[in-house]
C-alpha atoms as a PDB file:
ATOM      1  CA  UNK A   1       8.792  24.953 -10.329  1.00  0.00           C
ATOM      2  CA  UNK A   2      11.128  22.744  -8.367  1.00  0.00           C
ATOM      3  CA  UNK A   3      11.947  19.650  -9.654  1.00  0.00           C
ATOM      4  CA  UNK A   4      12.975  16.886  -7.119  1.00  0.00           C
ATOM      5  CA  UNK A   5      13.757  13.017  -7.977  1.00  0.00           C
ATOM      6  CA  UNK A   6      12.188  10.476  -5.743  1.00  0.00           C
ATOM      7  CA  UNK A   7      14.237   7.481  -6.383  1.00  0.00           C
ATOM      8  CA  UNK A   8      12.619   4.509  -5.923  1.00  0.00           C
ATOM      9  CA  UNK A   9      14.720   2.422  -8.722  1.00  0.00           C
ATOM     10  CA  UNK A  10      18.302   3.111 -10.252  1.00  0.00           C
ATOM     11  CA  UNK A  11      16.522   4.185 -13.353  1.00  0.00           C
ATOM     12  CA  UNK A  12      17.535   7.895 -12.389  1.00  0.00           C
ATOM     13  CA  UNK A  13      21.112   7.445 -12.113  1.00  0.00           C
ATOM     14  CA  UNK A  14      22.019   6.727 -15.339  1.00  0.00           C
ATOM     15  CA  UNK A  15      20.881  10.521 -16.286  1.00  0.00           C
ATOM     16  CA  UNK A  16      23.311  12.826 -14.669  1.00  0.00           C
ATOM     17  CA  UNK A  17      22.347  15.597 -17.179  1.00  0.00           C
ATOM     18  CA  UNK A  18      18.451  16.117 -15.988  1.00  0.00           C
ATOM     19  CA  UNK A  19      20.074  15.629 -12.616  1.00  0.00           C
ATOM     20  CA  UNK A  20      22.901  18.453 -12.559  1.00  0.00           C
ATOM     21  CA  UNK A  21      19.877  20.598 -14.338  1.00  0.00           C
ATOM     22  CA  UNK A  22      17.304  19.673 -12.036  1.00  0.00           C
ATOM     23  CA  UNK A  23      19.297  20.310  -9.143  1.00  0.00           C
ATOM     24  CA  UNK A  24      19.770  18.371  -5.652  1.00  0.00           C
ATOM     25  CA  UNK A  25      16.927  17.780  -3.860  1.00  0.00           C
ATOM     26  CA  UNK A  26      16.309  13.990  -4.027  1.00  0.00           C
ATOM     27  CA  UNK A  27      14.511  11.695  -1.861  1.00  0.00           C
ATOM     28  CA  UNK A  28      16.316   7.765  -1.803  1.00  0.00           C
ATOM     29  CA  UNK A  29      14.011   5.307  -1.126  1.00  0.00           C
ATOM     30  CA  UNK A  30      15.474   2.336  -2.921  1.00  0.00           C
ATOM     31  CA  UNK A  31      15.259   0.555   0.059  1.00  0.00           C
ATOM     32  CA  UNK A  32      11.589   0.956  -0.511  1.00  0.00           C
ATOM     33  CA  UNK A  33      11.696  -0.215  -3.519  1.00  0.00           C
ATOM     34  CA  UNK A  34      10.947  -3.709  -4.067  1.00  0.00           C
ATOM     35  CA  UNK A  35       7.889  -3.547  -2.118  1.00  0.00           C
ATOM     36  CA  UNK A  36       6.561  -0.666  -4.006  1.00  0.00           C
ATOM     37  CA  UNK A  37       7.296  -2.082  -7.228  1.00  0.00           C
ATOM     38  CA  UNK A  38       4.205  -3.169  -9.440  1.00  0.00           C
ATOM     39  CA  UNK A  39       1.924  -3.489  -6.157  1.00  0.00           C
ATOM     40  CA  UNK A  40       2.586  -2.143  -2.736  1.00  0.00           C
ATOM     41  CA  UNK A  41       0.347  -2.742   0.401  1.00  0.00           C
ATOM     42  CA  UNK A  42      -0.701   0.012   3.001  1.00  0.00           C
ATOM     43  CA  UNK A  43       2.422  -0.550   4.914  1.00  0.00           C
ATOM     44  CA  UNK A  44       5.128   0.288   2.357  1.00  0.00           C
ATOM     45  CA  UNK A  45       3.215   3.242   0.916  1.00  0.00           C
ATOM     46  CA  UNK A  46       3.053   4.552   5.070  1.00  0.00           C
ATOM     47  CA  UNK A  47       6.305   3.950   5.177  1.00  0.00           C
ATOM     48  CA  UNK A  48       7.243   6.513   1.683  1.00  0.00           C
ATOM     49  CA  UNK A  49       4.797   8.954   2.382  1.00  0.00           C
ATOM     50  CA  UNK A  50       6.475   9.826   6.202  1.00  0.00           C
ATOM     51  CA  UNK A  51       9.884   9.928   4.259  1.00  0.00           C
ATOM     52  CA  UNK A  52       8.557  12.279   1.533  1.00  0.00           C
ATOM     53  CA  UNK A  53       7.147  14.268   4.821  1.00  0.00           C
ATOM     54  CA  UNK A  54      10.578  14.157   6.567  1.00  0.00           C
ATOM     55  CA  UNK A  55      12.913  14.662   3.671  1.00  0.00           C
ATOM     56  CA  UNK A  56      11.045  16.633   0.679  1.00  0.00           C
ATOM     57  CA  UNK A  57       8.233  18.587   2.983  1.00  0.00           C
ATOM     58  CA  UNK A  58       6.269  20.783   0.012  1.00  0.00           C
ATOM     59  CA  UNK A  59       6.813  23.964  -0.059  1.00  0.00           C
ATOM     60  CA  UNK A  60       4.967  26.800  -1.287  1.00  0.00           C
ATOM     61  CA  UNK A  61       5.482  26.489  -4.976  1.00  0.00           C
ATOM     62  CA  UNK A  62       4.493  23.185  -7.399  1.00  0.00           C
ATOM     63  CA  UNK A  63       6.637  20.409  -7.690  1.00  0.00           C
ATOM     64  CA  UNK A  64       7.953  18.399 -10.440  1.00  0.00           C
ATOM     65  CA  UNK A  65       8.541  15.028  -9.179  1.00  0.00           C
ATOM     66  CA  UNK A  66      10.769  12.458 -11.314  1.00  0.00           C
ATOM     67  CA  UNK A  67       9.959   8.978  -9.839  1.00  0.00           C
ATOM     68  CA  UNK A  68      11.851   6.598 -11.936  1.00  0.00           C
ATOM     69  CA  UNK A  69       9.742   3.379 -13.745  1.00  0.00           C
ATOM     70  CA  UNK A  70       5.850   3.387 -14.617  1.00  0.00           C
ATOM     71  CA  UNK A  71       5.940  -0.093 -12.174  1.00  0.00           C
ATOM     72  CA  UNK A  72       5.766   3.123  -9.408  1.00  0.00           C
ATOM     73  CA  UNK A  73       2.757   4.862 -11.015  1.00  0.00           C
ATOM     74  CA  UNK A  74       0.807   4.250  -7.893  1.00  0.00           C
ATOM     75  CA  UNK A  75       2.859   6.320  -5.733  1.00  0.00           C
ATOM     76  CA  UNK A  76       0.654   9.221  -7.296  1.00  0.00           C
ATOM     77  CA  UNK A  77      -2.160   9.705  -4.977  1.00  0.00           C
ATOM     78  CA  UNK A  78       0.753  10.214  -2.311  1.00  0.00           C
ATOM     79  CA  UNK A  79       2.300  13.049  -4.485  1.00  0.00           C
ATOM     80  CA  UNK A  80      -1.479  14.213  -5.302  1.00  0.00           C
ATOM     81  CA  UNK A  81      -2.120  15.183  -1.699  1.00  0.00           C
ATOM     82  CA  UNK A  82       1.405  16.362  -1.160  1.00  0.00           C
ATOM     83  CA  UNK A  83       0.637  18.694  -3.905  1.00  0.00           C
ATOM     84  CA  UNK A  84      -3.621  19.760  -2.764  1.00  0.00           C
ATOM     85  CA  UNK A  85      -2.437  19.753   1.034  1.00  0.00           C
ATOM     86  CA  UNK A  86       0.287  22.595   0.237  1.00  0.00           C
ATOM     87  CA  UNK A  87      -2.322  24.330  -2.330  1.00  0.00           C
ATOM     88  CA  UNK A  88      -5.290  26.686  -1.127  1.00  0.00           C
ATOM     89  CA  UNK A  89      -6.794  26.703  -4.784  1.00  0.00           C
ATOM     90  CA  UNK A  90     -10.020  24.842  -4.077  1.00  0.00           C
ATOM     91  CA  UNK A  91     -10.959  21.715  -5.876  1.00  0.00           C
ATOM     92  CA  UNK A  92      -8.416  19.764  -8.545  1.00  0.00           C
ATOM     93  CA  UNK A  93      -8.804  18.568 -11.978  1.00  0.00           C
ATOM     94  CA  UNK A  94      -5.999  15.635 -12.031  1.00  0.00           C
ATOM     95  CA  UNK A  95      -4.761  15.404 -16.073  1.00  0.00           C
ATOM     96  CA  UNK A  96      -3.165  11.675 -16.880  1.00  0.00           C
ATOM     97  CA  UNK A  97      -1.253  11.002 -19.733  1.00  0.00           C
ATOM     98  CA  UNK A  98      -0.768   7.412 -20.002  1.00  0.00           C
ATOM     99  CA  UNK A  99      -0.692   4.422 -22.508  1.00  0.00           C
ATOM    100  CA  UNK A 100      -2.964   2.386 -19.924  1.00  0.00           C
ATOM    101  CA  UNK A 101      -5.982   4.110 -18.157  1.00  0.00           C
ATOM    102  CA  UNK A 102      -5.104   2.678 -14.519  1.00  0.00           C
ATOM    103  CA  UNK A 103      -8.400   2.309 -13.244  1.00  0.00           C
ATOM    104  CA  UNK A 104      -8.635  -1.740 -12.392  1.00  0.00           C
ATOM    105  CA  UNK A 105      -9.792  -2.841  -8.917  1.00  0.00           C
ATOM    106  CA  UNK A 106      -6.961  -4.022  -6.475  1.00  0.00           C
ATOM    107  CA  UNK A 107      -7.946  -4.991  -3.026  1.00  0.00           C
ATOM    108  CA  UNK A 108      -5.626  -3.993   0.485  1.00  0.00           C
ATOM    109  CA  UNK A 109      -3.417  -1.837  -1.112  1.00  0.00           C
ATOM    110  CA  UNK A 110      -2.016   0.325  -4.569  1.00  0.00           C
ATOM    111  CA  UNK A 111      -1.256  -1.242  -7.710  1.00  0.00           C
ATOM    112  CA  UNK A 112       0.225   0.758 -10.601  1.00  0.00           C
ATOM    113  CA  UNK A 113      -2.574   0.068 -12.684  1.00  0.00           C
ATOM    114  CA  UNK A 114      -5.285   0.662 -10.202  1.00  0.00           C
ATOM    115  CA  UNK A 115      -4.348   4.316  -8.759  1.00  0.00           C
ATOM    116  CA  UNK A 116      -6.480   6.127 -10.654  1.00  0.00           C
ATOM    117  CA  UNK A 117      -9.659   4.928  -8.060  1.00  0.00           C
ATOM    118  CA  UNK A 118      -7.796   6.394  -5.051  1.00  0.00           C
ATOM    119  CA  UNK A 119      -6.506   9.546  -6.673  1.00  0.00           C
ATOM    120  CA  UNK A 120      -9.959  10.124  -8.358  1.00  0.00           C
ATOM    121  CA  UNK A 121     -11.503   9.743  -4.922  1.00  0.00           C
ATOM    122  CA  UNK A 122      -9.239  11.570  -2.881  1.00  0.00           C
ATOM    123  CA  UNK A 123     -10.760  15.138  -1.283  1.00  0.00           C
ATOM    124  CA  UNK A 124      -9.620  17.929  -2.943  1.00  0.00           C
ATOM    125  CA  UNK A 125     -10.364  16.377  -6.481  1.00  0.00           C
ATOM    126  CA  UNK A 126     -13.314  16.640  -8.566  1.00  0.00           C
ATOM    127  CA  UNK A 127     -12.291  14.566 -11.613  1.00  0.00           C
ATOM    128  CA  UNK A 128      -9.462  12.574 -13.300  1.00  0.00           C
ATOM    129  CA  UNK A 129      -9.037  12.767 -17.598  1.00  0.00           C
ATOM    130  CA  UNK A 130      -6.935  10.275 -18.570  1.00  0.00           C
ATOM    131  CA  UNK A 131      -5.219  10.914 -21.974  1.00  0.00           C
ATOM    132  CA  UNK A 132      -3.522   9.212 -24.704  1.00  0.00           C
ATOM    133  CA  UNK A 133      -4.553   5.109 -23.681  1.00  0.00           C
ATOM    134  CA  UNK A 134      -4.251   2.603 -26.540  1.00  0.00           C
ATOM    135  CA  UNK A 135      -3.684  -0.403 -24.960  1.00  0.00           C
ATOM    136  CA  UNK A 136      -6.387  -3.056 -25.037  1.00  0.00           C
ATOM    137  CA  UNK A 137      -6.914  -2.701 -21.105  1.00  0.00           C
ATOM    138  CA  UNK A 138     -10.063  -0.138 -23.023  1.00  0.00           C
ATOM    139  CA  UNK A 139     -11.227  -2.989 -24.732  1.00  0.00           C
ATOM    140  CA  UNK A 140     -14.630  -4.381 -23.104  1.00  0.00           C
ATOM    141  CA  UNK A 141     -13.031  -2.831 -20.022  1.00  0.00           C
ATOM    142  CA  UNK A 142     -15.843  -4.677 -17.798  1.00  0.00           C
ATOM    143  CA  UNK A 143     -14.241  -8.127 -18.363  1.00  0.00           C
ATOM    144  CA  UNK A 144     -10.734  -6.512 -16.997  1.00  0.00           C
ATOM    145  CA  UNK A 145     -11.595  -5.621 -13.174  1.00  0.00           C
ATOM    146  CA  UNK A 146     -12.316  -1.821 -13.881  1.00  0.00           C
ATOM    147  CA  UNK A 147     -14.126   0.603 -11.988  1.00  0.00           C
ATOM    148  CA  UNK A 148     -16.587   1.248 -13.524  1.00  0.00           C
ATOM    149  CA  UNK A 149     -18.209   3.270 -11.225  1.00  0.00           C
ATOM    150  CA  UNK A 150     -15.713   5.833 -11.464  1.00  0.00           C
ATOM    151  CA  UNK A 151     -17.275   7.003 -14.796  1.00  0.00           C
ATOM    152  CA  UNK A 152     -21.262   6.194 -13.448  1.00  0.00           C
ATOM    153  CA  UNK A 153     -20.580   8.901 -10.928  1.00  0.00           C
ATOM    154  CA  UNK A 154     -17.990  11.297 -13.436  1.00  0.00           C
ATOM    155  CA  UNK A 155     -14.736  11.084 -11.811  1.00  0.00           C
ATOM    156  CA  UNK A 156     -13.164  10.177 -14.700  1.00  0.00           C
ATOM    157  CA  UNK A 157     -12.836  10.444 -18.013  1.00  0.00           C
ATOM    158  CA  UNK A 158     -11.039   8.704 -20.484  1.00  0.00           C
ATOM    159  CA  UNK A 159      -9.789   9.834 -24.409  1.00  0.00           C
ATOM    160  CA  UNK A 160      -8.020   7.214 -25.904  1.00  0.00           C
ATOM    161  CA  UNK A 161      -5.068   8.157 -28.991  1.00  0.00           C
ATOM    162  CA  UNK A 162      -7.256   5.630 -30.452  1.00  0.00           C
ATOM    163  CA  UNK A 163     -10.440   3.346 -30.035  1.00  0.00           C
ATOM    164  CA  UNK A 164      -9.922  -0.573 -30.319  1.00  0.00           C
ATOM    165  CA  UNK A 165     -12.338  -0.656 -32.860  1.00  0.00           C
ATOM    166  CA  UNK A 166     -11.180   1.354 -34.953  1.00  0.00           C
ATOM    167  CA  UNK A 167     -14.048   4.184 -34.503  1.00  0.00           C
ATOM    168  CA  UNK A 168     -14.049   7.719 -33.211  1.00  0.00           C
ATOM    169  CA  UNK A 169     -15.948   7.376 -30.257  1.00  0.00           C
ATOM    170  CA  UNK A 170     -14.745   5.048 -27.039  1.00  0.00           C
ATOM    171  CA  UNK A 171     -18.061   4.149 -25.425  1.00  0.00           C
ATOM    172  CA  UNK A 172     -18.191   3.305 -21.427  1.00  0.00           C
ATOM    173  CA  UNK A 173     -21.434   2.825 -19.667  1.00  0.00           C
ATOM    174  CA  UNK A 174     -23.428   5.810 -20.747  1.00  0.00           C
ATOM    175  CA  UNK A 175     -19.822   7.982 -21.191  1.00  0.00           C
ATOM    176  CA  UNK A 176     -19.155   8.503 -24.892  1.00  0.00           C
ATOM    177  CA  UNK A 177     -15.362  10.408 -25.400  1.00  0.00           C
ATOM    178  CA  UNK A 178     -14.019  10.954 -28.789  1.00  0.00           C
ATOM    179  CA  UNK A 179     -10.078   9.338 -29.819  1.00  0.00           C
ATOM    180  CA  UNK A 180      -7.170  11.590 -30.130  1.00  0.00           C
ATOM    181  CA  UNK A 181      -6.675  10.115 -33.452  1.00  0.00           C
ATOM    182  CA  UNK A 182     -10.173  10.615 -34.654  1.00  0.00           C
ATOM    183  CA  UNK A 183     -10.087  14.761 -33.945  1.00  0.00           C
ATOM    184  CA  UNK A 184      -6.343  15.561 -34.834  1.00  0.00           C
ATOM    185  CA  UNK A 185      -4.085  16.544 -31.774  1.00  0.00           C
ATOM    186  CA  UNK A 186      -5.102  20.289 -32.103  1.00  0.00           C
ATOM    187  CA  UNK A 187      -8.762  20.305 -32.038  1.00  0.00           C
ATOM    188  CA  UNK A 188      -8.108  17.975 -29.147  1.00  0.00           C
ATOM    189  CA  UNK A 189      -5.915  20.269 -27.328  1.00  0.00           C
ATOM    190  CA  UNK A 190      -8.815  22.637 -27.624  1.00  0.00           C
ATOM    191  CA  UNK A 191     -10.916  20.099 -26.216  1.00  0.00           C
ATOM    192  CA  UNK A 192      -8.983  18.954 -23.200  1.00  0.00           C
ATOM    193  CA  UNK A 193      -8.258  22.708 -22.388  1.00  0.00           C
ATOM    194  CA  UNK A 194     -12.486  23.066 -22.244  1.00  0.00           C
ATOM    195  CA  UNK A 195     -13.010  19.598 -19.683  1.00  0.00           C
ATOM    196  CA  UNK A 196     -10.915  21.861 -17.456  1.00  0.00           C
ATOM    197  CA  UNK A 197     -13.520  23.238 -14.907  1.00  0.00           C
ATOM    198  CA  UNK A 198     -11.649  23.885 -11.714  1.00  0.00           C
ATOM    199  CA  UNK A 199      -9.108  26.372 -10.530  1.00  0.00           C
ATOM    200  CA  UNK A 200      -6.293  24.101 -10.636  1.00  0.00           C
ATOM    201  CA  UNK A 201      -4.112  21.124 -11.977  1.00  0.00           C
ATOM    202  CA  UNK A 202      -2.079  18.499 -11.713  1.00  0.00           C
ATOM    203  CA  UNK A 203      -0.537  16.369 -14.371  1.00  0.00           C
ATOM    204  CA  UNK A 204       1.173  12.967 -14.027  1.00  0.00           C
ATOM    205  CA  UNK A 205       2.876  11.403 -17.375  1.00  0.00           C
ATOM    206  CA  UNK A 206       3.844   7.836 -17.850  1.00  0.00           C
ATOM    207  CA  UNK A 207       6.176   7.949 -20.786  1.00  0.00           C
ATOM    208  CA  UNK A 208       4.485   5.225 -21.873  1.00  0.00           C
ATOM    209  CA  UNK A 209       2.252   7.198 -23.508  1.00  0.00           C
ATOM    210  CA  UNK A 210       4.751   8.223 -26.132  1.00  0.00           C
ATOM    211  CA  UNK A 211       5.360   6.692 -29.828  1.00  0.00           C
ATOM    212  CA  UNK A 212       8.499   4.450 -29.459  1.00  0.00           C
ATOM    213  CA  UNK A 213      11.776   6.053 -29.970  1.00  0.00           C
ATOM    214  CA  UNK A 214      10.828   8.615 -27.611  1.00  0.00           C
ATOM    215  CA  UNK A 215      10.585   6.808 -24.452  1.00  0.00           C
ATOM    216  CA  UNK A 216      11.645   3.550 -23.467  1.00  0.00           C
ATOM    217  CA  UNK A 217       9.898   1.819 -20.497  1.00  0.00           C
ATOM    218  CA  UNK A 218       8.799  -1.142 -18.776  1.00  0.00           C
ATOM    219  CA  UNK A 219       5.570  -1.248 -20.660  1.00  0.00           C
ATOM    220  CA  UNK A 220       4.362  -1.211 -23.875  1.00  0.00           C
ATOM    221  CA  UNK A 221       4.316   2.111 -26.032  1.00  0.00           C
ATOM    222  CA  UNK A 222       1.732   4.317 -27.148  1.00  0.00           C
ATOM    223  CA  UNK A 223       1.363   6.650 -29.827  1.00  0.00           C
ATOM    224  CA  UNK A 224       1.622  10.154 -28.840  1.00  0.00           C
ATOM    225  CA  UNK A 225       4.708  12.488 -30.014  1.00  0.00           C
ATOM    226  CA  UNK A 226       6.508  14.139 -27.658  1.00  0.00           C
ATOM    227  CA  UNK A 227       6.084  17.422 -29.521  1.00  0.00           C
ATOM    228  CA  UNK A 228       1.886  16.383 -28.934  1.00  0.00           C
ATOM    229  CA  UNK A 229       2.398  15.936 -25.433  1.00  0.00           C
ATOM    230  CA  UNK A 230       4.211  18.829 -24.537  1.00  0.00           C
ATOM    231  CA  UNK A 231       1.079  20.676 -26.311  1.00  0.00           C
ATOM    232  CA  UNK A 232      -1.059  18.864 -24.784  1.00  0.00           C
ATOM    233  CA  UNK A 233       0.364  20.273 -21.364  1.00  0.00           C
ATOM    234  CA  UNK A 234       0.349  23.999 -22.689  1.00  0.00           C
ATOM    235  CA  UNK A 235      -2.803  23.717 -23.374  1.00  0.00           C
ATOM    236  CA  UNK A 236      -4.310  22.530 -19.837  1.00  0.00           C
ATOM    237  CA  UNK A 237      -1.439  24.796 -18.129  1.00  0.00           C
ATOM    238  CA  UNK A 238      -3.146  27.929 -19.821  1.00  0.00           C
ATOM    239  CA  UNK A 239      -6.418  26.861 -18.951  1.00  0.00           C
ATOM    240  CA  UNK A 240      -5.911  26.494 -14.521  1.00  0.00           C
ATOM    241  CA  UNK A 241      -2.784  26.972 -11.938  1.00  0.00           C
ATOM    242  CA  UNK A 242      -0.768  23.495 -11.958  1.00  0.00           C
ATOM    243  CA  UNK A 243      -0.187  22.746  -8.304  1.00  0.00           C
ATOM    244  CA  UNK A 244       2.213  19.882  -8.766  1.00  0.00           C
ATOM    245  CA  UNK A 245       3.522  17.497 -11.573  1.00  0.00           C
ATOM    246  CA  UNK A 246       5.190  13.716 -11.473  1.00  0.00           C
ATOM    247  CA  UNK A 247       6.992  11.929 -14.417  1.00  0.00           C
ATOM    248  CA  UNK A 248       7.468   8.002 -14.776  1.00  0.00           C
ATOM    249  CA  UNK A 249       7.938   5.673 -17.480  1.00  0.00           C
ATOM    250  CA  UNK A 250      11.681   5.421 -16.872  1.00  0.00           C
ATOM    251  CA  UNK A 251      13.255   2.094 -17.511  1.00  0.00           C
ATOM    252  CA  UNK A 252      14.911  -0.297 -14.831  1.00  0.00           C
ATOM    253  CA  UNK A 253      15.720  -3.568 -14.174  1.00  0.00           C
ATOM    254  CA  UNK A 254      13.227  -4.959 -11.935  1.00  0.00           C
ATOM    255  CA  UNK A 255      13.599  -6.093  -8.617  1.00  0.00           C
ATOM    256  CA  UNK A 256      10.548  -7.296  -6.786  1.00  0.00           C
ATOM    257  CA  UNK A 257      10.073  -8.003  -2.791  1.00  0.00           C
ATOM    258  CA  UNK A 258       9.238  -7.070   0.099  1.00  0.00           C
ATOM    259  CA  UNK A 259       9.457 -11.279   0.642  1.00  0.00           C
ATOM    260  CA  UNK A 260       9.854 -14.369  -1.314  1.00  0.00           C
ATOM    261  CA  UNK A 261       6.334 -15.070  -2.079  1.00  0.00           C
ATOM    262  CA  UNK A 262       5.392 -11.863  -3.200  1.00  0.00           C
ATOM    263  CA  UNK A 263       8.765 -11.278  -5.150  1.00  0.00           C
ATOM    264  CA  UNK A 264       7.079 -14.658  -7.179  1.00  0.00           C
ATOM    265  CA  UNK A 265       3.816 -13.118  -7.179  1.00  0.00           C
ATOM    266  CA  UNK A 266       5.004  -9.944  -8.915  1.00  0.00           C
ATOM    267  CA  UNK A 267       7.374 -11.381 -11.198  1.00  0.00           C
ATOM    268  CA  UNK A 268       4.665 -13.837 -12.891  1.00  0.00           C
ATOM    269  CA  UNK A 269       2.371 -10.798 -13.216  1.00  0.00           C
ATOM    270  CA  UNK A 270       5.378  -9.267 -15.108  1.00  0.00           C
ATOM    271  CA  UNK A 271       5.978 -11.617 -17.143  1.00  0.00           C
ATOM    272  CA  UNK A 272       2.478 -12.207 -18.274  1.00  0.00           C
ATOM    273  CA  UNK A 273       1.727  -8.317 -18.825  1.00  0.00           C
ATOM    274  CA  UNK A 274       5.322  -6.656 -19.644  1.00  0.00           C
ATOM    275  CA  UNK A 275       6.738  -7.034 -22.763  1.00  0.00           C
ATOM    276  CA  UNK A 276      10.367  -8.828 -22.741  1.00  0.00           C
ATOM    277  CA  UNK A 277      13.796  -7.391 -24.031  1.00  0.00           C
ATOM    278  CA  UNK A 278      15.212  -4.278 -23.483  1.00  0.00           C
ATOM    279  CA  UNK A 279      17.492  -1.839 -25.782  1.00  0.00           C
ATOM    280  CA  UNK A 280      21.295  -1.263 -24.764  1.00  0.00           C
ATOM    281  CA  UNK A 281      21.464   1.038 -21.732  1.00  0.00           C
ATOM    282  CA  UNK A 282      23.447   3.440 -23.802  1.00  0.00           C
ATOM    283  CA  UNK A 283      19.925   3.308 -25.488  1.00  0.00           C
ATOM    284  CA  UNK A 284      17.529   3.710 -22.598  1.00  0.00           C
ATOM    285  CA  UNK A 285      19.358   6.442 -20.622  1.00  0.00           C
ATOM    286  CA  UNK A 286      19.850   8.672 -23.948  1.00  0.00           C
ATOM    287  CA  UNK A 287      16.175   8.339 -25.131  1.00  0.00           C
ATOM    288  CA  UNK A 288      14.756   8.799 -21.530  1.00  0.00           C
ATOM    289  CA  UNK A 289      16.967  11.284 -20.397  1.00  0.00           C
ATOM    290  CA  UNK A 290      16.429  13.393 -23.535  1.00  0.00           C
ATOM    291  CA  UNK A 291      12.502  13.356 -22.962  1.00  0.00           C
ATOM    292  CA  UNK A 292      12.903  13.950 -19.278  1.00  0.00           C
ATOM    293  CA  UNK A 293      14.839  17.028 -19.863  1.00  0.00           C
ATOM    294  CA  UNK A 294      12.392  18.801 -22.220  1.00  0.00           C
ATOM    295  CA  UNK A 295       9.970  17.698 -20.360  1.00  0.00           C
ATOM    296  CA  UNK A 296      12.131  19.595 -17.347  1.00  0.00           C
ATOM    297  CA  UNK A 297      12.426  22.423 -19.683  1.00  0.00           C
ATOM    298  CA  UNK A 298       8.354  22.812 -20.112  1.00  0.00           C
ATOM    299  CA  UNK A 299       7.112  22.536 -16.682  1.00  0.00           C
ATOM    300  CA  UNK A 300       9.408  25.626 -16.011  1.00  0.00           C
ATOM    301  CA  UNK A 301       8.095  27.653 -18.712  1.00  0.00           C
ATOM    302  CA  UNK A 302       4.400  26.646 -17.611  1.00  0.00           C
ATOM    303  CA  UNK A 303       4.568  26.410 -13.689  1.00  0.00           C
ATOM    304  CA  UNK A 304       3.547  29.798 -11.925  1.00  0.00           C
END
């Protein structure tokens, strides 16, 4: 599997370890950026896709693509049919490990918590299964702009590490999917490994999904182990061919743009729905490096 590290952030940087193991191929589009960061309208995500085309064409193997903070999650769908478009599998089960399910309704444009709709939607896929959510965002999710109709017509589905309530059973519309918590992470590997109906995968993990002390991002933590997650990814590897892979959920200073009004913009919407405070860089690139590298170290035992 060939890993490459699409730098949108300096988050990156500070790991030279995963990069000297990774190897070279990188794509910089810091200049990108700002305008990507959070939220990013048509033109910016143009604008990244015809440098992934010119500089990191795919090639006839899967990719493992490293892109830095979870504030990129969005740049997914690009990387999704990257992945289908150098793939003659047939149709795609996309698997989403995430703290947040990413499925809210955002108008002109990609936000990191509303990819899920275009990814879900784009040809080549028949479903998205999100994994591992805890965050409220599940809580009475029709009072917090999501798309709803992406579980009316199945293309998604959603198993939370655990329900708000405190039962076993998240309940959306007439979609009923039991918690991580509630089953025990084996009998849910077993689980997840059976939703798996189509000849191939692709995975995309925001680190947010892990415990804390295992990842440290720009969002708020879940509760998955690291030891779960990589499981979690045998078991949906042995189940269909992964076609591709991306990894976020690194931490980064933030810097917002393309212009003034939307650098405002972005940074109230921050500051209202990021936690505050981060832990000594020392700290950050250690923990985040260390995940990213076994999670380097799994994707080439799984990939074909």
């Amino acid at each position: 599997m060939r890993p490459f590290f699409l730098d949108l952030d300096t988050a990156l940087e500070q790991q030279p370890t995963l990069r000297e193991r990774g190897g070279g191929l990188a794509v910089d589009a810091r200049d990108l950026g700002p305008a990507l960061r959070l939220w990013s309208r048509p033109r910016a995500l143009a604008a990244l896709a015809e440098r992934l085309r010119d500089r990191a064409p795919a090639g006839p193997g899967p990719d493992l693509v490293f892109a830095g903070s979870g504030d990129f999650h969005h740049v997914t769908p690009l990387l999704i049919e990257r992945a289908i478009a150098a793939s003659d599998l047939g149709p795609v089960t996309v698997v989403h490990f995430d703290n947040h399910p990413d499925w809210v309704r955002f108008a002109n444009g990609l936000h990191c918590g509303s990819w899920v709709g275009r990814a879900a939607r784009l040809p080549g896929v028949a479903k998205v299964i999100t994994v591992g959510v805890c965050s409220d965002d599940i809580d009475r999710p029709e009072t917090k702009r999501a798309d709803l109709d992406l579980v009316a017509e199945r293309r998604v589905e959603l198993y939370p590490y655990r329900v708000p309530d405190g039962g076993p059973i998240l309940r959306v519309g007439d979609q009923a999917w039991p918690s991580i918590e509630a089953l025990g992470e084996a009998e849910f590997a077993a689980l997840l490994a059976s939703r798996i109906t189509t000849p191939a995968i692709y995975v995309t993990i925001d680190k947010d999904v892990l415990r804390s002390g295992e990842a440290i991002t720009n969002w708020d933590q879940g509760r998955l182990s690291l030891d779960g997650l990589e499981a979690l990814i045998r078991a949906v590897c042995g189940r269909a061919r992964l076609i591709g892979a991306d990894v976020v959920g690194d931490w980064s200073p933030p810097l917002y743009g393309p212009w003034p009004v939307a650098a405002l913009l972005k940074r109230g919407e921050a500051f209202l729905d990021q936690p505050r405070g981060a832990a000594p860089p020392s700290v950050v690139r250690r923990t985040n490096e260390g995940a990213n590298l076994r999670l380097l170290s799994l994707f080439a035992q799984v990939a074909p």
